[in-house]
N, C-alpha and C. Protein backbone atom coordinates (compact mmCIF):
# COMPACT_ATOMS: atom_id res chain seq x y z
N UNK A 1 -26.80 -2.78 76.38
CA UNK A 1 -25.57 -3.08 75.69
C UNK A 1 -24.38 -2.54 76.48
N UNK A 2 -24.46 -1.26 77.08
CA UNK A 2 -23.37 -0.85 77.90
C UNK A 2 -23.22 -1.49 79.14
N UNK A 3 -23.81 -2.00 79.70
CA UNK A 3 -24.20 -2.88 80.68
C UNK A 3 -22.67 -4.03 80.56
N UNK A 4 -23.79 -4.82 78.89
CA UNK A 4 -22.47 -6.08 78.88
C UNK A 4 -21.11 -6.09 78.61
N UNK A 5 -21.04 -4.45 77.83
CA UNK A 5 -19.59 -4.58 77.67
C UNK A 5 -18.42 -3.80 78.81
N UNK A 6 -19.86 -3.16 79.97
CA UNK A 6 -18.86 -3.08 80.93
C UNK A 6 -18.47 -4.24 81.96
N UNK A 7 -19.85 -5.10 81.99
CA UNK A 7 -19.51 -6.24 82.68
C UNK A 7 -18.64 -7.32 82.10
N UNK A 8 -18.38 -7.42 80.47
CA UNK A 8 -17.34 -8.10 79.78
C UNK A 8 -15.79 -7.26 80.14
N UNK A 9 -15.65 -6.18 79.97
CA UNK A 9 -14.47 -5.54 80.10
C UNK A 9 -13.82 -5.92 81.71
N UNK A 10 -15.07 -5.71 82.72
CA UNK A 10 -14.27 -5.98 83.82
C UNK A 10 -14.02 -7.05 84.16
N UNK A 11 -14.64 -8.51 83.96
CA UNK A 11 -14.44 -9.85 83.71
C UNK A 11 -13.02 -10.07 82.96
N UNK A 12 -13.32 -9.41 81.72
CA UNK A 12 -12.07 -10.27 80.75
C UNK A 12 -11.27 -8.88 79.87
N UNK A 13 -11.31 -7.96 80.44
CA UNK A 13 -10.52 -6.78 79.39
C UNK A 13 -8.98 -7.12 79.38
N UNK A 14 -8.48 -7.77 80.06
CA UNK A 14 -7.26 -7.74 79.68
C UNK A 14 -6.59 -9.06 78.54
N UNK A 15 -8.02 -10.15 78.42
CA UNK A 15 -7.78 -11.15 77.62
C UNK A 15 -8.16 -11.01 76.46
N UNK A 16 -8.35 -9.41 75.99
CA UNK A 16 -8.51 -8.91 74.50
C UNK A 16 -8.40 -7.79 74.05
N UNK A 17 -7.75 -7.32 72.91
CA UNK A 17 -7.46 -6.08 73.08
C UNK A 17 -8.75 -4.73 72.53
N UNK A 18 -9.42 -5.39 72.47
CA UNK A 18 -10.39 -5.11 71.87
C UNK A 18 -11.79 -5.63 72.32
N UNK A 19 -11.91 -5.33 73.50
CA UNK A 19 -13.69 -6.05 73.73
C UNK A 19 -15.10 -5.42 73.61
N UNK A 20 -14.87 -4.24 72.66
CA UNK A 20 -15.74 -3.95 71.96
C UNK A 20 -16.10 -4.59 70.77
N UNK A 21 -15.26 -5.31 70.26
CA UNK A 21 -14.96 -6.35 69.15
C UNK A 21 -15.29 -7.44 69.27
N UNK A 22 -15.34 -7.74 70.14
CA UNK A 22 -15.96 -9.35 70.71
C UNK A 22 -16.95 -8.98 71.18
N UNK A 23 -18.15 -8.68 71.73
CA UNK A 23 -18.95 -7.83 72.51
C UNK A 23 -19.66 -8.15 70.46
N UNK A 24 -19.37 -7.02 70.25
CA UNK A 24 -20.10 -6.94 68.61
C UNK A 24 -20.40 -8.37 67.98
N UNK A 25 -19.08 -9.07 67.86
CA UNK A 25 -19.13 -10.44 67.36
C UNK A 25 -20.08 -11.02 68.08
N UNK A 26 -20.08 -11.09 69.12
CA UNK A 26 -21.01 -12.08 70.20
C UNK A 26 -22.54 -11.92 69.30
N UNK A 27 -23.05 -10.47 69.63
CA UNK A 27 -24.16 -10.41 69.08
C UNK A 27 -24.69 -10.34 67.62
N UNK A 28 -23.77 -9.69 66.84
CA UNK A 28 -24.12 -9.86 65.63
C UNK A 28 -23.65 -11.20 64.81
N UNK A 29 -22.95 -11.94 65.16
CA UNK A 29 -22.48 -12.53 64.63
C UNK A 29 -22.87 -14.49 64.97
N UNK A 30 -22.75 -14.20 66.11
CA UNK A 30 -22.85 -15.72 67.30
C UNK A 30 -23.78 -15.60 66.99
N UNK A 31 -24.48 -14.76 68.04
CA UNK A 31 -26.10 -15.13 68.81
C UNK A 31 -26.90 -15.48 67.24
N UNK A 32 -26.80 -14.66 66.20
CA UNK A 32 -27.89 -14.55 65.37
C UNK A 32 -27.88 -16.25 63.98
N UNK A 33 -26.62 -16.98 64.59
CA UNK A 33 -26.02 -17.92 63.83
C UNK A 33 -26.60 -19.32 64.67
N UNK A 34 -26.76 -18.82 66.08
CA UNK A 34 -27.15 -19.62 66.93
C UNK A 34 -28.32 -20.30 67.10
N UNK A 35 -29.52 -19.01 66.85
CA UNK A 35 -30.51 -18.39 66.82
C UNK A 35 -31.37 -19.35 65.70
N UNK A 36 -30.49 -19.21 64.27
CA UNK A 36 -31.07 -19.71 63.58
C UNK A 36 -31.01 -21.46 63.11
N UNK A 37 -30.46 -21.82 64.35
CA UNK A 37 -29.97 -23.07 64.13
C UNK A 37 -31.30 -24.52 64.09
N UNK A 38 -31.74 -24.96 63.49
CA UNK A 38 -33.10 -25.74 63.30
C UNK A 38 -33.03 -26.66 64.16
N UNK A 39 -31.66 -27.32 64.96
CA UNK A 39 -32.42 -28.00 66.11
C UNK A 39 -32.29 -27.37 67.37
N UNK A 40 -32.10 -25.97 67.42
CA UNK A 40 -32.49 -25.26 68.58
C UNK A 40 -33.50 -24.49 68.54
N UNK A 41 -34.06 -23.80 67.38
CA UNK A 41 -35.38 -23.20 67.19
C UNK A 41 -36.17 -24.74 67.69
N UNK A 42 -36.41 -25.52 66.86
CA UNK A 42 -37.17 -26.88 67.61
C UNK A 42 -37.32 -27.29 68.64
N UNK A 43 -35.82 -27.17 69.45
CA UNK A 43 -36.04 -27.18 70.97
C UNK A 43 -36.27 -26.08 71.93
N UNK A 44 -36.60 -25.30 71.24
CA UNK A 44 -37.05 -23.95 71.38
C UNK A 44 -38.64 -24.34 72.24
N UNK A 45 -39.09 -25.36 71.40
CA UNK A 45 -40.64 -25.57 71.76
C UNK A 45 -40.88 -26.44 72.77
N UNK A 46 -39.91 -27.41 73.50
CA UNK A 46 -39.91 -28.22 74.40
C UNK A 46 -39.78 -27.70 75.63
N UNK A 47 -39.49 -28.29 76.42
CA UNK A 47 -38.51 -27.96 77.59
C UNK A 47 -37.60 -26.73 77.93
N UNK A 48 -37.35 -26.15 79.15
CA UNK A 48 -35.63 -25.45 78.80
C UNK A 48 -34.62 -26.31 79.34
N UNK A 49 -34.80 -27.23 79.66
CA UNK A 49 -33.76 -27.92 79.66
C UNK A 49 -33.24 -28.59 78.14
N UNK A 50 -33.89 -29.20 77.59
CA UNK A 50 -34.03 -29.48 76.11
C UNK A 50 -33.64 -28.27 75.39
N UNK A 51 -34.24 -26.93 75.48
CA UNK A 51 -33.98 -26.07 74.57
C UNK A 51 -32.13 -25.53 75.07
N UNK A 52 -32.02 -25.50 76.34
CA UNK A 52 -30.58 -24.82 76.76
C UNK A 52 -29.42 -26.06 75.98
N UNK A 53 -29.67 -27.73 75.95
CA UNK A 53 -28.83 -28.84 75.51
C UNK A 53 -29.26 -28.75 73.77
N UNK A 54 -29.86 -27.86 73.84
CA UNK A 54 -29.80 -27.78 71.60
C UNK A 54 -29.20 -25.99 71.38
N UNK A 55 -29.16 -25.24 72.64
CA UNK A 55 -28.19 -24.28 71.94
C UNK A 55 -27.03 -24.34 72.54
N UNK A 56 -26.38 -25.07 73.86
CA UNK A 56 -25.19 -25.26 73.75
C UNK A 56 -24.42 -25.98 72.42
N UNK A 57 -25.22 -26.81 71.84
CA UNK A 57 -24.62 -27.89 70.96
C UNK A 57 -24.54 -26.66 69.85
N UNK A 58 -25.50 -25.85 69.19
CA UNK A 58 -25.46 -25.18 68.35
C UNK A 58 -23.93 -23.97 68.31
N UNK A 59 -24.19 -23.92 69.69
CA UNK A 59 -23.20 -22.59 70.30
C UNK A 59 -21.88 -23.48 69.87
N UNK A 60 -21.68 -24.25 70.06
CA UNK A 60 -20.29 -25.37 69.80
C UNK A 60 -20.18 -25.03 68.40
N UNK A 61 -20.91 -25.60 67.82
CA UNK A 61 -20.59 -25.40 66.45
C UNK A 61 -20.33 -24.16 65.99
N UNK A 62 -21.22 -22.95 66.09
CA UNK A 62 -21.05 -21.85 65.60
C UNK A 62 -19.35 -21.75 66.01
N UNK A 63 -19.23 -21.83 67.04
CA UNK A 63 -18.10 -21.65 67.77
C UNK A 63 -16.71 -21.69 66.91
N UNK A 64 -16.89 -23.52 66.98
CA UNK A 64 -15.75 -24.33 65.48
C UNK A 64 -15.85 -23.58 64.31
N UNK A 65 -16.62 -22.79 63.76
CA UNK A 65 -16.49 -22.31 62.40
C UNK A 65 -15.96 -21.00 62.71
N UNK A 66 -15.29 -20.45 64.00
CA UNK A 66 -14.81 -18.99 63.94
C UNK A 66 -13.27 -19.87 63.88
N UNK A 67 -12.74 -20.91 64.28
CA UNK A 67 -11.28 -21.04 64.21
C UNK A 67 -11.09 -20.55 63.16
N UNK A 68 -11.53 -20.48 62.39
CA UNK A 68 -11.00 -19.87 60.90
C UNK A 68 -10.83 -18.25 60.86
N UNK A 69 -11.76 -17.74 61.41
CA UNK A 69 -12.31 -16.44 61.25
C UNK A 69 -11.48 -15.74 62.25
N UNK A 70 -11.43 -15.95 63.75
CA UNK A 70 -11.70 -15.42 64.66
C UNK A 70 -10.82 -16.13 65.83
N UNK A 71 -9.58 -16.23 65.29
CA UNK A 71 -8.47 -17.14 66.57
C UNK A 71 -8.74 -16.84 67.57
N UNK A 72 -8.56 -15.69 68.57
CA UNK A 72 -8.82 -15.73 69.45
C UNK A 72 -10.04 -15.46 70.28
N UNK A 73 -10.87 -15.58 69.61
CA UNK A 73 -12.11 -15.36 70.38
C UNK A 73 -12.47 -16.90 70.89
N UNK A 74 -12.22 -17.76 69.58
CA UNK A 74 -12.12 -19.31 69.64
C UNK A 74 -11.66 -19.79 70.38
N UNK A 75 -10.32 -19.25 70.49
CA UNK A 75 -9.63 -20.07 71.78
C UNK A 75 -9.63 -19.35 72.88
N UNK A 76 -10.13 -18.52 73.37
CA UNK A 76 -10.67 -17.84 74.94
C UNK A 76 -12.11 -18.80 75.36
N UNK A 77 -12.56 -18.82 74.25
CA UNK A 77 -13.94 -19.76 74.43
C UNK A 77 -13.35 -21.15 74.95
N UNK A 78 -12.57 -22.08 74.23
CA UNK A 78 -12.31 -23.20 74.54
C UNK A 78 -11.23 -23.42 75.93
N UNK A 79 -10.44 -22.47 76.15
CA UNK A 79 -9.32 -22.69 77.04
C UNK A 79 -9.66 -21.47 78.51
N UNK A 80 -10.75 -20.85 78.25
CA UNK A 80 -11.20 -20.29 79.31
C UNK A 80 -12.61 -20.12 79.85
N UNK A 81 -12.98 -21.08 80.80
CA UNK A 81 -14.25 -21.84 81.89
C UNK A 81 -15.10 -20.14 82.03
N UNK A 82 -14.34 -19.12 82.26
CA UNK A 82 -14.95 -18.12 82.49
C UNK A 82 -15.88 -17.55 81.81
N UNK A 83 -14.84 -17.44 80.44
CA UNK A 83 -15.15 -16.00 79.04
C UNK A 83 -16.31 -17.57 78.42
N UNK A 84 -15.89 -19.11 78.38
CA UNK A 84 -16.83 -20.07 77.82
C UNK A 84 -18.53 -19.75 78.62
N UNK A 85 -18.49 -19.44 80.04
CA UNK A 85 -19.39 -19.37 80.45
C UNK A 85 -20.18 -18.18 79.93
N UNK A 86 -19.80 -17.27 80.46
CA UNK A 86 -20.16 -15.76 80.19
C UNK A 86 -20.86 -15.72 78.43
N UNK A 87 -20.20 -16.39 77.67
CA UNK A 87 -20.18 -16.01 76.59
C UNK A 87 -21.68 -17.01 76.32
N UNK A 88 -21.65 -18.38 76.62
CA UNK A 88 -22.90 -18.83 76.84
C UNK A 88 -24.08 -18.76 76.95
N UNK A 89 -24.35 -18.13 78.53
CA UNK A 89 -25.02 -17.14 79.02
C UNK A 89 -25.56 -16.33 78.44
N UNK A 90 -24.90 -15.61 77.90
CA UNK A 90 -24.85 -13.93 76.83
C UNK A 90 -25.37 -14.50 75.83
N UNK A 91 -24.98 -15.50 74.69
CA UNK A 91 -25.93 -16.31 73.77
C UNK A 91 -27.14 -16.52 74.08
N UNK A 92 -27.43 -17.41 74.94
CA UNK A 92 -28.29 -18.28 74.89
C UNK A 92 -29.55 -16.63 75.70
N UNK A 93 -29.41 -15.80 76.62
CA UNK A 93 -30.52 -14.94 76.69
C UNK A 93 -30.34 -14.57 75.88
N UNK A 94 -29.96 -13.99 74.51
CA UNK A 94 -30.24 -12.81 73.31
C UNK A 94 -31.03 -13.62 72.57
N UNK A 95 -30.59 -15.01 72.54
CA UNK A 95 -31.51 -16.17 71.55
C UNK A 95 -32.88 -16.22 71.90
N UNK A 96 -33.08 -16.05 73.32
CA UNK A 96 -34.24 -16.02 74.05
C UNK A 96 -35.34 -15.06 73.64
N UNK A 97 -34.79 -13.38 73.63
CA UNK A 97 -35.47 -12.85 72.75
C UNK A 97 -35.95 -12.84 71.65
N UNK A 98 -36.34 -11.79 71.45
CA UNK A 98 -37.22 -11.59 69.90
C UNK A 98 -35.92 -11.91 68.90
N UNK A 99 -36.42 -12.23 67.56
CA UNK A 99 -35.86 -12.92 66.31
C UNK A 99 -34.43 -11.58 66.40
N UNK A 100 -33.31 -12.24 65.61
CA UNK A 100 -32.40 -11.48 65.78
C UNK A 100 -32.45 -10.76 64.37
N UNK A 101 -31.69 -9.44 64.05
CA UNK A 101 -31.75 -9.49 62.81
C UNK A 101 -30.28 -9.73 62.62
């Protein structure tokens, strides 16, 4: 965990004031929303190519339901190629592991 939020801080610390806060969100919040999404557990069982194109789609969505919650985490995701990647990435291995709680 200290790992990602030093490698998040030096990537993107100045595009939040708080990236211990996003860092938290990512995992408790994303990954475990992601995680439980029924057509990515399903594609869970195929392919990884198949399984990575059913949790990007999932990751999208989770995504759209923080505009409400979570302005700017939302829009760093959508308007920045970087923090969108990274944040991806960071999803999609935690999903990889064991069940989230």
């Amino acid at each position: 965990m200290s790992n990602i939020i030093k490698a998040f801080n030096e990537s993107f610390g100045t595009l939040f004031n708080d990236g211990d806060r996003v860092i938290k969100r990512i995992r408790e919040d994303i990954a475990p929303k992601v995680a439980a999404d029924a057509a990515y557990v399903n594609a869970k069982e195929n392919t990884p190519h198949t399984a990575r194109m059913a949790h990007d789609q999932a990751l999208g969505k989770v995504m759209q339901s923080l505009l409400k919650d979570d302005t700017q985490v939302y829009k760093r995701f959508v308007e920045n190629e970087s923090f969108r990647r990274f944040v991806t990435d960071m999803v999609f291995g935690l999903t990889q592991e064991q069940p989230l709680s």
